[in-house]
N, C-alpha and C. Protein backbone atom coordinates (compact mmCIF):
# COMPACT_ATOMS: atom_id res chain seq x y z
N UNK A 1 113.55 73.06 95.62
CA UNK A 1 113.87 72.03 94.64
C UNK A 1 114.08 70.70 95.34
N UNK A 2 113.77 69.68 94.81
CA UNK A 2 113.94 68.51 95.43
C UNK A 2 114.15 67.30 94.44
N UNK A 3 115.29 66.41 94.83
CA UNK A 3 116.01 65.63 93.83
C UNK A 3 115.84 64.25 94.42
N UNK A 4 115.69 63.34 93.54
CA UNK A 4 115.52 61.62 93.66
C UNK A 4 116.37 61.20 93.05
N UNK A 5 117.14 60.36 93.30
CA UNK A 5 118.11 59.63 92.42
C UNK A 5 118.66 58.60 92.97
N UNK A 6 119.41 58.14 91.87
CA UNK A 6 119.98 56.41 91.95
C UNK A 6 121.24 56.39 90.91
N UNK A 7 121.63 55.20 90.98
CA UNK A 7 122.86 54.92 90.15
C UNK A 7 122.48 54.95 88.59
N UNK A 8 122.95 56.08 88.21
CA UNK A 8 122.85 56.30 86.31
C UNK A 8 121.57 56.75 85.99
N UNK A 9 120.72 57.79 87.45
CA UNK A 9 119.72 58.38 87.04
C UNK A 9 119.31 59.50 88.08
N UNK A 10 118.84 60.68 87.94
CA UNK A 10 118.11 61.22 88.71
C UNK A 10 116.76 62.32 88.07
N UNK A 11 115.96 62.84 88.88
CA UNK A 11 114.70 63.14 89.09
C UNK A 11 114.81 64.39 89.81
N UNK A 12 114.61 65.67 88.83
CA UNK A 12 114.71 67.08 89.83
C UNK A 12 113.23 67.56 89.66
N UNK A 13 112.55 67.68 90.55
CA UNK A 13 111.13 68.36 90.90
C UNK A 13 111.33 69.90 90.89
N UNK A 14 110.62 70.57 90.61
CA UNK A 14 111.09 72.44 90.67
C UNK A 14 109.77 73.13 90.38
N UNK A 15 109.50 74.39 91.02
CA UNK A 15 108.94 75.19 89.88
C UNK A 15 110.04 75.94 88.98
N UNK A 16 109.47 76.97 88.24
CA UNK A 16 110.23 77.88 87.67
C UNK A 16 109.47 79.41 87.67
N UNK A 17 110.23 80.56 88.27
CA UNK A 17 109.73 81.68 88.67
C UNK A 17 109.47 82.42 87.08
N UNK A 18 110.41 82.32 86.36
CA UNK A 18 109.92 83.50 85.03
C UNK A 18 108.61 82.74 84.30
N UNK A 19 108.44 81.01 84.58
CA UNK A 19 106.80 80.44 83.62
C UNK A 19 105.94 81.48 84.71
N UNK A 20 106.02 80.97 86.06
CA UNK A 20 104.90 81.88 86.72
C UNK A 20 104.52 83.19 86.36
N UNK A 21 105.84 84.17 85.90
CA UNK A 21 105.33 85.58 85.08
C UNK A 21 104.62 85.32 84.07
N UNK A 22 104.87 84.22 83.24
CA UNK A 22 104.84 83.83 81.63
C UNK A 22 103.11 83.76 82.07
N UNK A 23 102.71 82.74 82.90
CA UNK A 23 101.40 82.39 83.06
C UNK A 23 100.19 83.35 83.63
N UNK A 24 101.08 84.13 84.38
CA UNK A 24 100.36 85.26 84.50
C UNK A 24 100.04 86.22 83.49
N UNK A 25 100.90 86.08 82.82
CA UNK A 25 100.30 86.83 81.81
C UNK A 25 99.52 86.13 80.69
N UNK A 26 99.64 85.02 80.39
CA UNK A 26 98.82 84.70 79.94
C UNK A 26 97.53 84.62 80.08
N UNK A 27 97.11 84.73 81.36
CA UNK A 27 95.74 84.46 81.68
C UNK A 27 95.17 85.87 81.54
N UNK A 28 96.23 86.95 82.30
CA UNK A 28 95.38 88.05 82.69
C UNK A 28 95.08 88.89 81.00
N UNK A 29 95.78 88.28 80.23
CA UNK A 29 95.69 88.63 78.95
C UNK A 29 94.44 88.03 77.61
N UNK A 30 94.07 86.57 78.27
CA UNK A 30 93.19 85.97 77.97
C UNK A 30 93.42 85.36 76.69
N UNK A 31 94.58 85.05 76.65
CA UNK A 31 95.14 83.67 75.69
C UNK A 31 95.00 82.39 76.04
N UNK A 32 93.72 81.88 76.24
CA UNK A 32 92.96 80.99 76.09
C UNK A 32 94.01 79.86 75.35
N UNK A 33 94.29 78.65 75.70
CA UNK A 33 95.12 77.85 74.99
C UNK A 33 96.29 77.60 74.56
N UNK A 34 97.25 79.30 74.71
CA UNK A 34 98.41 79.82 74.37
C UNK A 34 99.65 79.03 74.80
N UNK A 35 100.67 78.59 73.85
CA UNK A 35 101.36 77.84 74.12
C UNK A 35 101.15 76.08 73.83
N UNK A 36 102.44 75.42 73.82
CA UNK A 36 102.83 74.07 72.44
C UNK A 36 103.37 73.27 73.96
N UNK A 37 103.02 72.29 74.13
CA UNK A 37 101.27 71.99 74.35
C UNK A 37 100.71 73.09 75.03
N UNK A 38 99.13 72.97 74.62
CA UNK A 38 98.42 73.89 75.23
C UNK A 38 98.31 74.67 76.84
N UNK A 39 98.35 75.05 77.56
CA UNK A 39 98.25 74.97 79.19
C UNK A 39 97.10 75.12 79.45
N UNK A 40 96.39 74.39 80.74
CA UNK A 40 95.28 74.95 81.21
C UNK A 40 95.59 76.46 82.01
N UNK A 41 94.49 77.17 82.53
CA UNK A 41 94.62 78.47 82.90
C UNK A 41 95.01 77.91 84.37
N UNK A 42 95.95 79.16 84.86
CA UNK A 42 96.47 79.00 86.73
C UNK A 42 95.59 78.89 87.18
N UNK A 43 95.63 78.46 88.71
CA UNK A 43 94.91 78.60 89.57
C UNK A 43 96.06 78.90 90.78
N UNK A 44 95.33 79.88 91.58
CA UNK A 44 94.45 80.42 91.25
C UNK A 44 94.01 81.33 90.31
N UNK A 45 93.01 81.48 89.94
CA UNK A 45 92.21 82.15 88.60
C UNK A 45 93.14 83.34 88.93
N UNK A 46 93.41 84.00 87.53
CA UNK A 46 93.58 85.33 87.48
C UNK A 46 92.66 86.13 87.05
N UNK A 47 92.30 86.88 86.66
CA UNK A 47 91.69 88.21 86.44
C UNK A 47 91.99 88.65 85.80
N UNK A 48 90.92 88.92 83.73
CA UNK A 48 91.39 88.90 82.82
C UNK A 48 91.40 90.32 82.46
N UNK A 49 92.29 91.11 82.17
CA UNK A 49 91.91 92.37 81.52
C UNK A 49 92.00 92.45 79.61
N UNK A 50 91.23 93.85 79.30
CA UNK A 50 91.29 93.75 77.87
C UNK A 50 92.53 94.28 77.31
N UNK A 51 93.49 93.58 76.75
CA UNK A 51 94.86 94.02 75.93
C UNK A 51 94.64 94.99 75.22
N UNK A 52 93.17 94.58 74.08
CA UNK A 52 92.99 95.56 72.71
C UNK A 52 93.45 97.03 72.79
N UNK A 53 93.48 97.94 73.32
CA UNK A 53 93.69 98.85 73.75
C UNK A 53 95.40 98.70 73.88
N UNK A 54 95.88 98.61 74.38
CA UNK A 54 97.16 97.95 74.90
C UNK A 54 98.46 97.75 74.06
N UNK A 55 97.83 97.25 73.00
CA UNK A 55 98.38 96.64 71.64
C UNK A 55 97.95 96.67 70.50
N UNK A 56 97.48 98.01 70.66
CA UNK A 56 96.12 98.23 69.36
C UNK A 56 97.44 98.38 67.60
N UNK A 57 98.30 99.47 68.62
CA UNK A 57 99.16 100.27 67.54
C UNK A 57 100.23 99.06 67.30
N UNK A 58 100.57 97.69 68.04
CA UNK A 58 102.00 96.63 68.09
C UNK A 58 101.35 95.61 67.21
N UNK A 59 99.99 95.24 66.31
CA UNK A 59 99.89 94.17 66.07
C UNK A 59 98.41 93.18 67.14
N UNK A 60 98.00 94.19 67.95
CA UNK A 60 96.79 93.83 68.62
C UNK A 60 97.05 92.61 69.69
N UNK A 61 96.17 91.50 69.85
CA UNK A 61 96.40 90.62 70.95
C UNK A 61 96.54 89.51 70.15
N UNK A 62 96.47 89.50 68.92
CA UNK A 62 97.20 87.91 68.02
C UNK A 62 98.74 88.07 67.77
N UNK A 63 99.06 89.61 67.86
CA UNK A 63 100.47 89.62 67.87
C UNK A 63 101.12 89.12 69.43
N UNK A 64 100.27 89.86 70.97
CA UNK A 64 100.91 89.32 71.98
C UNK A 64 100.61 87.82 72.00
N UNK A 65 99.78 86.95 71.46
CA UNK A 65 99.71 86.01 71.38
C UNK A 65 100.81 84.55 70.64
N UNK A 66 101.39 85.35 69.87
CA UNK A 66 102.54 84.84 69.06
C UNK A 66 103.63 85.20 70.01
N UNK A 67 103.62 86.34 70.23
CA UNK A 67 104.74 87.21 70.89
C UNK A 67 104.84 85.86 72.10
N UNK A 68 103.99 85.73 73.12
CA UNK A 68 104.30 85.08 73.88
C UNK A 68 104.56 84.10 74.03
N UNK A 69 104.05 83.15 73.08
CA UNK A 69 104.10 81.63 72.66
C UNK A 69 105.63 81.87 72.21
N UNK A 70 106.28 82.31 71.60
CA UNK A 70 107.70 82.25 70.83
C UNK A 70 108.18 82.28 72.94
N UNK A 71 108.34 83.43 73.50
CA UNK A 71 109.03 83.61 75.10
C UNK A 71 108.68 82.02 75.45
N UNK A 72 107.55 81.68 75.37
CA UNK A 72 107.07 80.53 76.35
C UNK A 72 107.70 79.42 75.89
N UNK A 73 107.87 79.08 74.67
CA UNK A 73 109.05 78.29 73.87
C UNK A 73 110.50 78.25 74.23
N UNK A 74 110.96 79.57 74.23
CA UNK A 74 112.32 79.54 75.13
C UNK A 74 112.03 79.44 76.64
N UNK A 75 111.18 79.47 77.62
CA UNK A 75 111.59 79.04 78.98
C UNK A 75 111.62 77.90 78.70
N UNK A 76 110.67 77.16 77.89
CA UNK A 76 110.61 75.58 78.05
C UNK A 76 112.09 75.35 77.74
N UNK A 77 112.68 75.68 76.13
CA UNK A 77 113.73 74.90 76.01
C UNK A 77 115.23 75.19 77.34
N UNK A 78 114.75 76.48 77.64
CA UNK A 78 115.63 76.79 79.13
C UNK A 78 117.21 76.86 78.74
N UNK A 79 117.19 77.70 77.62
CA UNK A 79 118.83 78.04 76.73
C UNK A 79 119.28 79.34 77.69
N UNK A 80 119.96 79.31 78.18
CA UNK A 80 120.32 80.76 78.93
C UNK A 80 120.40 81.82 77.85
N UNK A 81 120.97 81.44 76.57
CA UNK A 81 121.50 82.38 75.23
C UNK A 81 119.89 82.63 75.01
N UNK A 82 119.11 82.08 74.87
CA UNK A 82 117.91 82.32 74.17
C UNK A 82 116.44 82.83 74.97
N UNK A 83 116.66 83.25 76.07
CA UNK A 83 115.37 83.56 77.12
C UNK A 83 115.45 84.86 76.96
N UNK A 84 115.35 85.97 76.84
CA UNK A 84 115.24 87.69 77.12
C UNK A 84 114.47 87.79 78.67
N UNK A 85 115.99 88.42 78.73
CA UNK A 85 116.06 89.06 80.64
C UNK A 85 114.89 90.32 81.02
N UNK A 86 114.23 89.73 81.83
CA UNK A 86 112.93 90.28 82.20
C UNK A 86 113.31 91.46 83.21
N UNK A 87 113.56 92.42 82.37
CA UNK A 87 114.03 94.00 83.59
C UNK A 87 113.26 94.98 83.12
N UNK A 88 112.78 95.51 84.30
CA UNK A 88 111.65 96.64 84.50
C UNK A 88 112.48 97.76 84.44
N UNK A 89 112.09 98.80 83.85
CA UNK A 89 110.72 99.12 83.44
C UNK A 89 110.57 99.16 81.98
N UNK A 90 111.76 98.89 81.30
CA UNK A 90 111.08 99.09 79.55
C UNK A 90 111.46 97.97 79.35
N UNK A 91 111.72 97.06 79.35
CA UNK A 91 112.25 95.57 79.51
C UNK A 91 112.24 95.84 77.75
N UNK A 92 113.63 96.22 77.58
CA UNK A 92 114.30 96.20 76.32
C UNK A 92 114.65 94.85 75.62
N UNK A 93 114.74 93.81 76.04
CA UNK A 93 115.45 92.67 75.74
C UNK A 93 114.13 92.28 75.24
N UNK A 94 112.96 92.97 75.43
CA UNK A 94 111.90 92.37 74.79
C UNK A 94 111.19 93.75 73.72
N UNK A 95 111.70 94.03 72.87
CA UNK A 95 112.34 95.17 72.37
C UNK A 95 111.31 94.55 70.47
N UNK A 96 111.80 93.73 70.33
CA UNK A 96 111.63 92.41 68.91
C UNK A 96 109.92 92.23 69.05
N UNK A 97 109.59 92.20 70.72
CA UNK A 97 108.11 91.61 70.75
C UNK A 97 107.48 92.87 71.22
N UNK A 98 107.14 93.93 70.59
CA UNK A 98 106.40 95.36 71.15
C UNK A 98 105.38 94.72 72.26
N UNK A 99 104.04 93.93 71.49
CA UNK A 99 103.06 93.93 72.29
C UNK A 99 103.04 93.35 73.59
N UNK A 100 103.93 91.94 73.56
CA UNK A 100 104.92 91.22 74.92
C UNK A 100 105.37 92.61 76.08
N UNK A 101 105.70 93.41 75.41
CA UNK A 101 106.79 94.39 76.17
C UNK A 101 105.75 95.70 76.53
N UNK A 102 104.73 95.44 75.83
CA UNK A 102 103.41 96.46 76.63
C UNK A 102 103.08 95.82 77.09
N UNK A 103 102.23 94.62 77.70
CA UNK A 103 101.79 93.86 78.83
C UNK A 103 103.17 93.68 79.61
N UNK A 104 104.08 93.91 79.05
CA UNK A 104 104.77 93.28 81.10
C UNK A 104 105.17 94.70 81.24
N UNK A 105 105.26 95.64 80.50
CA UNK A 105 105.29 97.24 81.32
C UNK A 105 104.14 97.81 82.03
N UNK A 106 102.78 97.26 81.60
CA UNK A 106 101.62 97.46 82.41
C UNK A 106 100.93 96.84 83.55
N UNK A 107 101.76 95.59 83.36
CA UNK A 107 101.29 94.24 84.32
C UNK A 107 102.38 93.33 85.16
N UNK A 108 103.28 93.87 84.91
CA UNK A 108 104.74 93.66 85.32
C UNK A 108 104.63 93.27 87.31
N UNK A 109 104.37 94.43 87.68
CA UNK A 109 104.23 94.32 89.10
C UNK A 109 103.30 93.80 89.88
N UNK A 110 102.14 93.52 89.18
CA UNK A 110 100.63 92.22 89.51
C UNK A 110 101.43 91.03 89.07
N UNK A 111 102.05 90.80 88.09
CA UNK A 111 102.88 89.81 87.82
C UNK A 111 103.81 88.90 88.62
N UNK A 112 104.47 89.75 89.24
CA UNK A 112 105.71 89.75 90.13
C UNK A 112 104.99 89.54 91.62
N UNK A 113 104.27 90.17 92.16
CA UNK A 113 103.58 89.43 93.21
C UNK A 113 102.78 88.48 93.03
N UNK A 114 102.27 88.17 92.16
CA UNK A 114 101.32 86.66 92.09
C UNK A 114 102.29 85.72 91.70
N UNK A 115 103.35 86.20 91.24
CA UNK A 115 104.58 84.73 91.45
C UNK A 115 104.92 84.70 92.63
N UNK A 116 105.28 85.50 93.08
CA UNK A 116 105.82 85.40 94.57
C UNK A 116 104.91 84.82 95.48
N UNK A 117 103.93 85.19 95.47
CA UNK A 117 103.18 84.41 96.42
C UNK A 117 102.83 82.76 96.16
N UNK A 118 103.05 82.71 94.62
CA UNK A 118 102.77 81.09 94.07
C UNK A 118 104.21 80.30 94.66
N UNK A 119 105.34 81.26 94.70
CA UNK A 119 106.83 80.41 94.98
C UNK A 119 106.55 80.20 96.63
N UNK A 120 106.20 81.03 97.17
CA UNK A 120 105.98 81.00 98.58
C UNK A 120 105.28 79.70 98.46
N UNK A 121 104.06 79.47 98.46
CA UNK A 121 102.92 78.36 98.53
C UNK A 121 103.60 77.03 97.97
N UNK A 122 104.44 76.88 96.64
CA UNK A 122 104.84 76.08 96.26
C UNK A 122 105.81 75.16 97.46
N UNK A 123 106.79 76.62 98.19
CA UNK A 123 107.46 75.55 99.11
C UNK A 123 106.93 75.48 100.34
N UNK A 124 105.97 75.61 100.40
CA UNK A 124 105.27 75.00 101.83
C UNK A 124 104.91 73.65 101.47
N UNK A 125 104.31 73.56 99.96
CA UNK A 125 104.00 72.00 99.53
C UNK A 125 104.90 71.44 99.65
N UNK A 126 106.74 71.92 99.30
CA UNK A 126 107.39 70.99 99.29
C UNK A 126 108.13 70.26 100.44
N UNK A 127 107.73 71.72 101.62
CA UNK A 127 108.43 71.17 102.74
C UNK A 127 107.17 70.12 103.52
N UNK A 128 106.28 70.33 102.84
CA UNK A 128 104.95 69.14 103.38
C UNK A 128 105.63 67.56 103.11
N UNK A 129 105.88 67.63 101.71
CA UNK A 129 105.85 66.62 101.06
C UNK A 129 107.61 65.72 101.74
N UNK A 130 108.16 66.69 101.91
CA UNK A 130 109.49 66.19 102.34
C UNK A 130 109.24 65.47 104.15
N UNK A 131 108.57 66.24 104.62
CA UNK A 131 108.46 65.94 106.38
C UNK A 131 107.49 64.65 105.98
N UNK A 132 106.81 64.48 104.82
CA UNK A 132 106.01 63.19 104.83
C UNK A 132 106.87 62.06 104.10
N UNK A 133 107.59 62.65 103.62
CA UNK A 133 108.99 61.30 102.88
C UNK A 133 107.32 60.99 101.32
N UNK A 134 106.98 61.77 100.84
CA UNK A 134 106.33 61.35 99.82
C UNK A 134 106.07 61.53 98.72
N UNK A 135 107.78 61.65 98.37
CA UNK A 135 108.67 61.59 97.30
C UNK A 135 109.55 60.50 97.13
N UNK A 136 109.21 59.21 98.21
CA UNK A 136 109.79 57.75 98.15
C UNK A 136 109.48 57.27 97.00
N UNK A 137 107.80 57.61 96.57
CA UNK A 137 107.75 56.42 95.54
C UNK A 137 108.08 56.81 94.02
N UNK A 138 108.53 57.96 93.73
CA UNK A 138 109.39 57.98 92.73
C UNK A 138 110.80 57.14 92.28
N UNK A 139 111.51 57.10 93.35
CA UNK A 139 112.37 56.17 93.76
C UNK A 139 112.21 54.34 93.22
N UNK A 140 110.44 54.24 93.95
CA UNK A 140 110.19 52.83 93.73
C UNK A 140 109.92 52.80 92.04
N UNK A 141 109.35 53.78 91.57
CA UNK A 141 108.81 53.37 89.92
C UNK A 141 110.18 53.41 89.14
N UNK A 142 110.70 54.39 89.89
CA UNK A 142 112.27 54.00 88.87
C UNK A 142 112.59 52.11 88.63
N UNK A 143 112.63 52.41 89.88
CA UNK A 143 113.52 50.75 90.17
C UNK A 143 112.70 49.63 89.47
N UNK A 144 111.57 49.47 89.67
CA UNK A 144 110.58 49.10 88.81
C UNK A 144 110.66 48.89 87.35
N UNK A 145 110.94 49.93 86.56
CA UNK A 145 111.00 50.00 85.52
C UNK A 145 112.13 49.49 84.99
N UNK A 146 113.01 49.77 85.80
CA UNK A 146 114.91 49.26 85.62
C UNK A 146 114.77 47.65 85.40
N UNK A 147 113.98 46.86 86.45
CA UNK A 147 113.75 45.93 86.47
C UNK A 147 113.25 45.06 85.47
N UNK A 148 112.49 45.85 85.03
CA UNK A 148 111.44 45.85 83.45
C UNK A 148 112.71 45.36 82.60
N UNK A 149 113.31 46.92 82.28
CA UNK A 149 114.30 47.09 81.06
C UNK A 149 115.22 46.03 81.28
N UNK A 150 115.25 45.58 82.69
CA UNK A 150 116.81 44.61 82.87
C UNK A 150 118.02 45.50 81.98
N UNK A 151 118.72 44.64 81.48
CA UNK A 151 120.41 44.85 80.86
C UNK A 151 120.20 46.17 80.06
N UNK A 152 118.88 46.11 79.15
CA UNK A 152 118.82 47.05 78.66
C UNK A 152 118.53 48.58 79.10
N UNK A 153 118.33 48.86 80.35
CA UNK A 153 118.27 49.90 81.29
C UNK A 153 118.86 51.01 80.72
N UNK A 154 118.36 52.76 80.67
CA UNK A 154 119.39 53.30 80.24
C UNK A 154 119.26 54.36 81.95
N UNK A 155 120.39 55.28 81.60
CA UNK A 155 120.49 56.31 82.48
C UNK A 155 119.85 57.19 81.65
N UNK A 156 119.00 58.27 82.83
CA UNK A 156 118.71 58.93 82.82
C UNK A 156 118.44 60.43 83.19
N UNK A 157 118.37 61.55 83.14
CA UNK A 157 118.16 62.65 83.97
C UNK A 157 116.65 63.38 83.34
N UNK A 158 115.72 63.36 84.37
CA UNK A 158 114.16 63.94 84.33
C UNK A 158 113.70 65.37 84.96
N UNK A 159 113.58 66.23 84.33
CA UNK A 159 113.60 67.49 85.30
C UNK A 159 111.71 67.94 85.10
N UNK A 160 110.98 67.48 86.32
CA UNK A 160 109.36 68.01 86.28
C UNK A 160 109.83 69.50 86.98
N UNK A 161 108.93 70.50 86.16
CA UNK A 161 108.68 71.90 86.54
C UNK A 161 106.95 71.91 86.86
N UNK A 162 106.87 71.99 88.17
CA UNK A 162 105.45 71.73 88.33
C UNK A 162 105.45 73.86 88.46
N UNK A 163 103.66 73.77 88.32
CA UNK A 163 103.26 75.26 87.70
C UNK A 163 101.29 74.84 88.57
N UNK A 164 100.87 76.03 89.45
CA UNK A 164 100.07 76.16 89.53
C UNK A 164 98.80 76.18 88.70
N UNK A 165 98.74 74.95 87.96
CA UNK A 165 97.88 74.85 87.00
C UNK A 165 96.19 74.30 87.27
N UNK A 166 95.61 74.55 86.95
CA UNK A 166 93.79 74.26 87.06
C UNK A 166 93.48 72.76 86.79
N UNK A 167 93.99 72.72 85.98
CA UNK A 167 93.86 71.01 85.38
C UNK A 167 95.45 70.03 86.17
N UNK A 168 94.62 68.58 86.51
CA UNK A 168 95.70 67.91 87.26
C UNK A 168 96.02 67.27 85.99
N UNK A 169 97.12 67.42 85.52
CA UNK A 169 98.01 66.71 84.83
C UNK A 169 99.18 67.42 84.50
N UNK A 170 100.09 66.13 83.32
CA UNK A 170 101.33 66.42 82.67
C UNK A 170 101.45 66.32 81.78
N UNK A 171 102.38 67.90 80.67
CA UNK A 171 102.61 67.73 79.86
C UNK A 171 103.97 67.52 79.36
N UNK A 172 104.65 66.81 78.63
CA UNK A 172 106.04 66.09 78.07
C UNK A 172 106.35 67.32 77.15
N UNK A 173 107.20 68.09 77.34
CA UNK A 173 107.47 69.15 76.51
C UNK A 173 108.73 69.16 75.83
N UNK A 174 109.71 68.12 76.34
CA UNK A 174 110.88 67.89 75.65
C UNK A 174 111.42 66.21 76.21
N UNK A 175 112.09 65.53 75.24
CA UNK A 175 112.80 64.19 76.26
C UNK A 175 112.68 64.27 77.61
N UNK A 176 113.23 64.72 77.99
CA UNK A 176 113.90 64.77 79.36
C UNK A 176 112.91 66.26 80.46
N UNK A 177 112.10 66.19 79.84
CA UNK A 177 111.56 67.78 80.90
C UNK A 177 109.40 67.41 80.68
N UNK A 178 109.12 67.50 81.66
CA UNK A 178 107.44 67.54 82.00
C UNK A 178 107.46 68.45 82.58
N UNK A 179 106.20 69.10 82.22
CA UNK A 179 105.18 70.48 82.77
C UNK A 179 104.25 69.61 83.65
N UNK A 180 104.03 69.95 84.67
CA UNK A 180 102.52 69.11 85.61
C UNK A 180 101.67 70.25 86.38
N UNK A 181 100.81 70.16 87.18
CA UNK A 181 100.09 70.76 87.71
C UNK A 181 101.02 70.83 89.21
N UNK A 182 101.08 71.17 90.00
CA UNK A 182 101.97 71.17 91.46
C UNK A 182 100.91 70.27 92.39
N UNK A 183 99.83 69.97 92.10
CA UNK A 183 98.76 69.18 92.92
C UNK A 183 98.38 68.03 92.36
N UNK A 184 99.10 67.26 91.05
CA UNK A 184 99.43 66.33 90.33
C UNK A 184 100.16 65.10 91.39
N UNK A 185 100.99 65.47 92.44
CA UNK A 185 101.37 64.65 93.25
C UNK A 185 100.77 64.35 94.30
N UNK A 186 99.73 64.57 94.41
CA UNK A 186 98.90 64.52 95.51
C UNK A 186 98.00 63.22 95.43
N UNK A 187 97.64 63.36 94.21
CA UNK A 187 97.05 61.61 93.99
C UNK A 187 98.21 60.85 93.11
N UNK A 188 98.61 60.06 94.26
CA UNK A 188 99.82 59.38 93.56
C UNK A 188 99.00 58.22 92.14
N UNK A 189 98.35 57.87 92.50
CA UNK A 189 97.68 56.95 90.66
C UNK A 189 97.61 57.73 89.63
N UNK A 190 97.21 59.09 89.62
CA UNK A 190 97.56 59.88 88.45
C UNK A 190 98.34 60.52 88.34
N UNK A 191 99.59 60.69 89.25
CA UNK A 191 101.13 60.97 89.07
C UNK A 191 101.42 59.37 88.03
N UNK A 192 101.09 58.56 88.54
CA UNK A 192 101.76 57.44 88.38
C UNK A 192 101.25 56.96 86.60
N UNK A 193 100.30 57.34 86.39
CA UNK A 193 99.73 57.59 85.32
C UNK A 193 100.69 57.81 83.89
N UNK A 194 100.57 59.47 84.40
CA UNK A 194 101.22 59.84 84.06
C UNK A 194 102.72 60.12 83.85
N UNK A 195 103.80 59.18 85.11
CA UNK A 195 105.00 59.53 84.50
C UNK A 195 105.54 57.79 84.16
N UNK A 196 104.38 57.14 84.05
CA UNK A 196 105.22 55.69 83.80
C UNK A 196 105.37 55.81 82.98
N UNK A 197 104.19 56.20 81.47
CA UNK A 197 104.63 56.17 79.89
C UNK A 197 105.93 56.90 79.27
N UNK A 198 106.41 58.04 80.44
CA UNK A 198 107.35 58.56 80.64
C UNK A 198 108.68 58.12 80.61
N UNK A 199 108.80 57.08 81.93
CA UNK A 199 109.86 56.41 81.85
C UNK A 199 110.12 55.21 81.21
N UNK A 200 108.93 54.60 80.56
CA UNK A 200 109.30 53.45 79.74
C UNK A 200 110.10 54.31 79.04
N UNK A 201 110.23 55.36 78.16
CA UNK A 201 110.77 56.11 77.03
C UNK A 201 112.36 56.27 77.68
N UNK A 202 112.28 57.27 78.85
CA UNK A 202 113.56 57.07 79.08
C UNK A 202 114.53 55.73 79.80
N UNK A 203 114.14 55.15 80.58
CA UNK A 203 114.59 53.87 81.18
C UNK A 203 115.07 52.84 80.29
C-alpha cells in the first residue's frame, strides 16, 4: 500500500486481494462485461471454463452472473457488515448465491493462486515505483488543483484499488474510490487524464 498526502488530504494506492478472487472468477466463468461499471477482462488472460453444467440445477450462468455482480457491488462499497467471508470449502456465507458458491467450491484454489501470484507481482511494481520516487507527481496535481480551487479548496481522502486489468484505464466507482488498471501509472498523461476530472470533483 502506498499513501500521498498533504494538509486536509490524502491518496491511498492498493490492490485488493478478495476483487482478485472476484475477477478471477469472472473471467474463468466468462462473464463478459460483468459488473457496474463494466470491467475489462484480467490480464493476465485467464482460461475460460463452461459453468452450464455447474449451475445447471442453481439458476444456470445468468444466475452466477447476477450472483456475482450483487458480491462485486459489496467489495466495491467495502462495508465489512456487507461482504460474505470467503471460507473453503462450502463457503456458507455464500449460502443466498447457490451458483456463486458452486464456482468458488470448484475454482476456489485456481482462484487463490492466481491472486497470489497477482499480489506478489503487484508489489514488485510497487517497490519499483517507490525506489523511483514516481509517486511524486500525485503530490504535484494535488497542489495544482488546490491552487485552482484557491479558498475554495476542499479536503479530501481518495482511495485507487488498482486490479490487473487488460484495458489501461479508470473507473470512478464511488466519490471517493477509482478502479484502474495497475499499469495505468506507467504512462503518467493517461494517469493524469484520468484522475484530474477526478479531483476537480473532489478538491
Amino acid at each position: 500500500m502506498h499513501q500521498t498526502a498533504g494538509p486536509g488530504w490524502r491518496v491511498t494506492i492498493d490492490t485488493s486481494d478478495p476483487m482478485l478472487l472476484a475477477l478471477y472468477l469472472k473471467d474463468n466463468a466468462g462473464l463478459t462485461g460483468a459488473g457496474f461499471p463494466p470491467l475489462a477482462p484480467a490480464e493476465p488472460h485467464i482460461r475460460e471454463c463452461d459453468h452450464h453444467q455447474l449451475t445447471q440445477h442453481v439458476g444456470g450462468v445468468e444466475a452466477l452472473r447476477r450472483e456475482w455482480e450483487e458480491w462485486w457491488s459489496q467489495l466495491v462499497a467495502d462495508q465489512p457488515d456487507g461482504v460474505p467471508d470467503v471460507s473453503p470449502p462450502e463457503f456458507t456465507a455464500f449460502s443466498a448465491a447457490p451458483a456463486l458458491q458452486r464456482s468458488l467450491q470448484a475454482h476456489f484454489g485456481s482462484a487463490l493462486a492466481w491472486a497470489g501470484e497477482r499480489r506478489a507481482e503487484y508489489e514488485r511494481i510497487e517497490a519499483r515505483r517507490e525506489a523511483r520516487g514516481e509517486a511524486q507527481f500525485l503530490a504535484e496535481m494535488v497542489a495544482g488543483r488546490q491552487l485552482e480551487a484557491g479558498p475554495l479548496a476542499k479536503d479530501f481522502d481518495l482511495r485507487i484499488i488498482e486490479l490487473p486489468l487488460a484495458e489501461d484505464r479508470a473507473w470512478l466507482v464511488a466519490s471517493d474510490k477509482m478502479i484502474m488498471s495497475q499499469w495505468l501509472m506507467d504512462d503518467a498523461e493517461a494517469f493524469r487524464s484520468f484522475l484530474a476530472p477526478v479531483l476537480e470533483i473532489l478538491v
